[in-house]
Protein backbone atom coordinates (compact mmCIF):
# COMPACT_ATOMS: atom_id res chain seq x y z
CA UNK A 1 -15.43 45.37 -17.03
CA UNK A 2 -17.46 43.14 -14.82
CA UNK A 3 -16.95 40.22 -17.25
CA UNK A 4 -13.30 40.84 -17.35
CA UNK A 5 -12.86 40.74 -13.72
CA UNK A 6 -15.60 37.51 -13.46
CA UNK A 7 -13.38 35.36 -15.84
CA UNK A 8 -9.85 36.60 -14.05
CA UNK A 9 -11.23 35.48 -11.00
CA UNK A 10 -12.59 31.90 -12.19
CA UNK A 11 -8.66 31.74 -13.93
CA UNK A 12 -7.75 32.16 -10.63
CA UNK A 13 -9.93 29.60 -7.98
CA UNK A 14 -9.36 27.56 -11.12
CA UNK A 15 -5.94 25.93 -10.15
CA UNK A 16 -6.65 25.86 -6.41
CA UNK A 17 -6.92 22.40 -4.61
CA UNK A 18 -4.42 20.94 -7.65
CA UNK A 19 -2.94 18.76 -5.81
CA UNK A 20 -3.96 14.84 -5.49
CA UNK A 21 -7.16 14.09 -3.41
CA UNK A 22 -9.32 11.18 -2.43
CA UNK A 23 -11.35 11.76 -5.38
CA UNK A 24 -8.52 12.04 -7.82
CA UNK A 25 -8.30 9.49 -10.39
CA UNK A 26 -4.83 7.11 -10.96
CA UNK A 27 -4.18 6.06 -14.38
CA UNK A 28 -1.87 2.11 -14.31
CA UNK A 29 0.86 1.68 -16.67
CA UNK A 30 0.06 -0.76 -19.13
CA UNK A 31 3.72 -0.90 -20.21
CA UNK A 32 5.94 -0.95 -17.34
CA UNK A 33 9.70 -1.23 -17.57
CA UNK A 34 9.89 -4.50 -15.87
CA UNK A 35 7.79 -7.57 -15.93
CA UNK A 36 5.94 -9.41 -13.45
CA UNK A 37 7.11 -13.09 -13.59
CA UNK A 38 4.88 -14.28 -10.24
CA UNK A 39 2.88 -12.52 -7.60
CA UNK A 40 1.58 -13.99 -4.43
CA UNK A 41 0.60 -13.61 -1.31
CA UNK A 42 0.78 -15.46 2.01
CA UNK A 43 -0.94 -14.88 5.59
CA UNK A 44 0.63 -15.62 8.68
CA UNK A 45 -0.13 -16.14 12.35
CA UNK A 46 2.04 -15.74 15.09
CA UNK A 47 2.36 -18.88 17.65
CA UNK A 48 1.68 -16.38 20.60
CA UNK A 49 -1.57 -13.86 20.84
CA UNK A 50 1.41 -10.61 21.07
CA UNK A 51 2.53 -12.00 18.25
CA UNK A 52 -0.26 -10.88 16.12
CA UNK A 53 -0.63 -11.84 12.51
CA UNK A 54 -0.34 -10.84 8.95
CA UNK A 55 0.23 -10.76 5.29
CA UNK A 56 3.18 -10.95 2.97
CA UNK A 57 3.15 -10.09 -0.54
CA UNK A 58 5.46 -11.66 -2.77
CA UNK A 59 6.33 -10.52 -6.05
CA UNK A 60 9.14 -11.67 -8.44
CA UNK A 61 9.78 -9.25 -11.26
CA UNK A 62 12.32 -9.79 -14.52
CA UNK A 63 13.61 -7.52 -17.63
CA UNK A 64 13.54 -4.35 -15.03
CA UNK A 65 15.03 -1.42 -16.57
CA UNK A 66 17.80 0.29 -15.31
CA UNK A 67 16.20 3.04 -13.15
CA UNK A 68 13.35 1.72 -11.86
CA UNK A 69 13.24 2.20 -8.20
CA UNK A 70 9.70 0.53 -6.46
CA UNK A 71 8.18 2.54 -3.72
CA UNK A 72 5.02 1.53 -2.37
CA UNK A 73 3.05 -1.80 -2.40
CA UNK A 74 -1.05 -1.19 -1.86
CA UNK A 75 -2.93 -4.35 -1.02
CA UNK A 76 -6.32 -5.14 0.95
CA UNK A 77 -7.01 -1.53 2.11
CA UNK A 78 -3.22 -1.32 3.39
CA UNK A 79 0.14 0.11 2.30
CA UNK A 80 3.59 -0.39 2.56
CA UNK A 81 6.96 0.32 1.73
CA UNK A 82 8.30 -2.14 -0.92
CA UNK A 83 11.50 -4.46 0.25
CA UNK A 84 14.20 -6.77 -1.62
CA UNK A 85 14.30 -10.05 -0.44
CA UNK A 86 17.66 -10.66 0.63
CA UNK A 87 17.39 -14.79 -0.71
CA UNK A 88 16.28 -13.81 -3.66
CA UNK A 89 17.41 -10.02 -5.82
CA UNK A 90 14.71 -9.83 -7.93
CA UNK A 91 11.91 -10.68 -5.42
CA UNK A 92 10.18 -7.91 -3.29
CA UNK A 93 8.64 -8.04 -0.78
CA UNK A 94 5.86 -6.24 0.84
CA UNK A 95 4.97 -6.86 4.60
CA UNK A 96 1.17 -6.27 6.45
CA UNK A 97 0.84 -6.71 9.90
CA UNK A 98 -2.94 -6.66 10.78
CA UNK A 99 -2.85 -3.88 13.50
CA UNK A 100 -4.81 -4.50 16.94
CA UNK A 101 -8.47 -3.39 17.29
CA UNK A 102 -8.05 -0.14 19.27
CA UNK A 103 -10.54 1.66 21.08
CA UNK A 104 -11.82 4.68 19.27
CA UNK A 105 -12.23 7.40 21.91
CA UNK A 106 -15.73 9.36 21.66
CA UNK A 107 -16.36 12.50 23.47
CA UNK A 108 -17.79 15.93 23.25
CA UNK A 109 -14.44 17.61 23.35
CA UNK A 110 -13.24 17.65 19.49
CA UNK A 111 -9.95 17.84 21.49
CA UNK A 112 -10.03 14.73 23.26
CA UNK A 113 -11.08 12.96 20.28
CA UNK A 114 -8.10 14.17 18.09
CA UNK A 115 -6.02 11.48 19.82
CA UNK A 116 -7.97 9.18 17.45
CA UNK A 117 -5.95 8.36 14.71
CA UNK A 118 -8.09 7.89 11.22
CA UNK A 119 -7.84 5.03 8.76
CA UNK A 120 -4.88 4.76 6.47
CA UNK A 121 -7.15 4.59 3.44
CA UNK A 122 -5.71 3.93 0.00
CA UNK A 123 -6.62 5.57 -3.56
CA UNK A 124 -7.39 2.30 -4.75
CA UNK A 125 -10.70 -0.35 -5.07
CA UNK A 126 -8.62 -3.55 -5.53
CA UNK A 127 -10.17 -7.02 -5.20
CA UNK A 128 -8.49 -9.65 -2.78
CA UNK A 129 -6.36 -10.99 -4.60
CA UNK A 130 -5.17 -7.68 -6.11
CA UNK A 131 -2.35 -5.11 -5.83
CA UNK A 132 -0.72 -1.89 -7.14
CA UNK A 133 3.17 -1.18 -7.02
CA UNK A 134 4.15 2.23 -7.42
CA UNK A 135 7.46 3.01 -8.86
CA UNK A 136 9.89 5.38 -9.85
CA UNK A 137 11.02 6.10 -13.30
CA UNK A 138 12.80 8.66 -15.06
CA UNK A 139 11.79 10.76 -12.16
CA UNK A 140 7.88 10.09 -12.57
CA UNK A 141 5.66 7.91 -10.03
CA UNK A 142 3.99 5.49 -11.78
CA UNK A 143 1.51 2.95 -10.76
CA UNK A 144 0.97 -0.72 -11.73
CA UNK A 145 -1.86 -3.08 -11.25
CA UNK A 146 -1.09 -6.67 -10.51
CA UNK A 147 -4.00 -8.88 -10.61
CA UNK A 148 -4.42 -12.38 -9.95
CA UNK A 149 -2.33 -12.96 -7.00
CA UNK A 150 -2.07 -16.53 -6.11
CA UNK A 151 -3.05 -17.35 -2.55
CA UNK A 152 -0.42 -19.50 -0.31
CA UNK A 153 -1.05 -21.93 2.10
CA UNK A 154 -1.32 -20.23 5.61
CA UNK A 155 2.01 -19.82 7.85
CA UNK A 156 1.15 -20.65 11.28
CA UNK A 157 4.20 -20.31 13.42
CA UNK A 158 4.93 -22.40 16.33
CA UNK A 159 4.24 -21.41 19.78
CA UNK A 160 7.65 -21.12 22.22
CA UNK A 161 7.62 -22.11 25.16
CA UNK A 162 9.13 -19.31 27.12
CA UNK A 163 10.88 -21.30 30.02
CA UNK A 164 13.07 -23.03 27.15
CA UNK A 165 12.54 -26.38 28.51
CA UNK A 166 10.93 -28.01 25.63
């Protein structure tokens, strides 16, 4: 009897937790329905210190399959949501703004520390000049690696002159 109840219970504790953690592993389509025709990436600097600065990810796809809707773009430790490009219909775009160094609040009190927000971190170990698209298909997520991202030439934009009188 004890063995009987011994192996219910591990049956049971078995299937707890099964949803996706840190540690979980994600397996990248090596057939997608679509195909990658160019991938790049380009920082950016606003002319003004509010303006902060950035990274755009660029990535032109053809042959996608009717049903493929792209979600999320991971890249450098960061996510996003994925965007068309209105100039261009079969370019996305994915858009990082480098977030301002905040002060992380240390005290005693757990409570006054839970205003700290924690790091967005991503399930993924990409190199620089790396990124994963996740995408929709026939009602499954799927995940694809793009590697080899080529590396634009730095957008530095202007600084205004807020009076107007150039």
């Amino acid at each position: 009897m004890k063995i009987i109840t011994a192996i219910t219970l591990l049956l049971l504790f078995s299937n707890c937790g099964s949803g996706k953690t840190e540690t979980d592993t994600y397996y990248f389509e090596e057939n997608p329905p679509f195909r990658v025709e160019t991938a790049s990436y380009q920082q950016w600097v606003a002319g003004t210190p509010q303006g902060g600065s950035g990274v755009n990810v660029f990535i032109n796809f053809s042959n996608i399959q009717q049903g493929v809707i792209f979600k999320k773009l991971y890249f450098r430790d960061k996510q996003t949501d994925v965007v068309t490009s209105a100039a261009v219909r079969v370019q996305y775009v994915g858009y990082f703004k480098n977030e301002p160094k905040r002060d992380v609040l240390m005290d005693s009190n757990y409570l006054k520390e839970a205003v700290n927000t924690p790091p967005n971190k991503i399930p993924f170990q990409l190199n620089n000049d790396e990124a994963v698209i996740s995408y929709e298909f026939n009602k499954e997520i799927a995940y694809f690696k793009i590697e080899n991202l080529e590396q634009k030439e730095i957008l530095a934009y202007p600084a205004s002159n807020p009076k107007g009188d150039n």
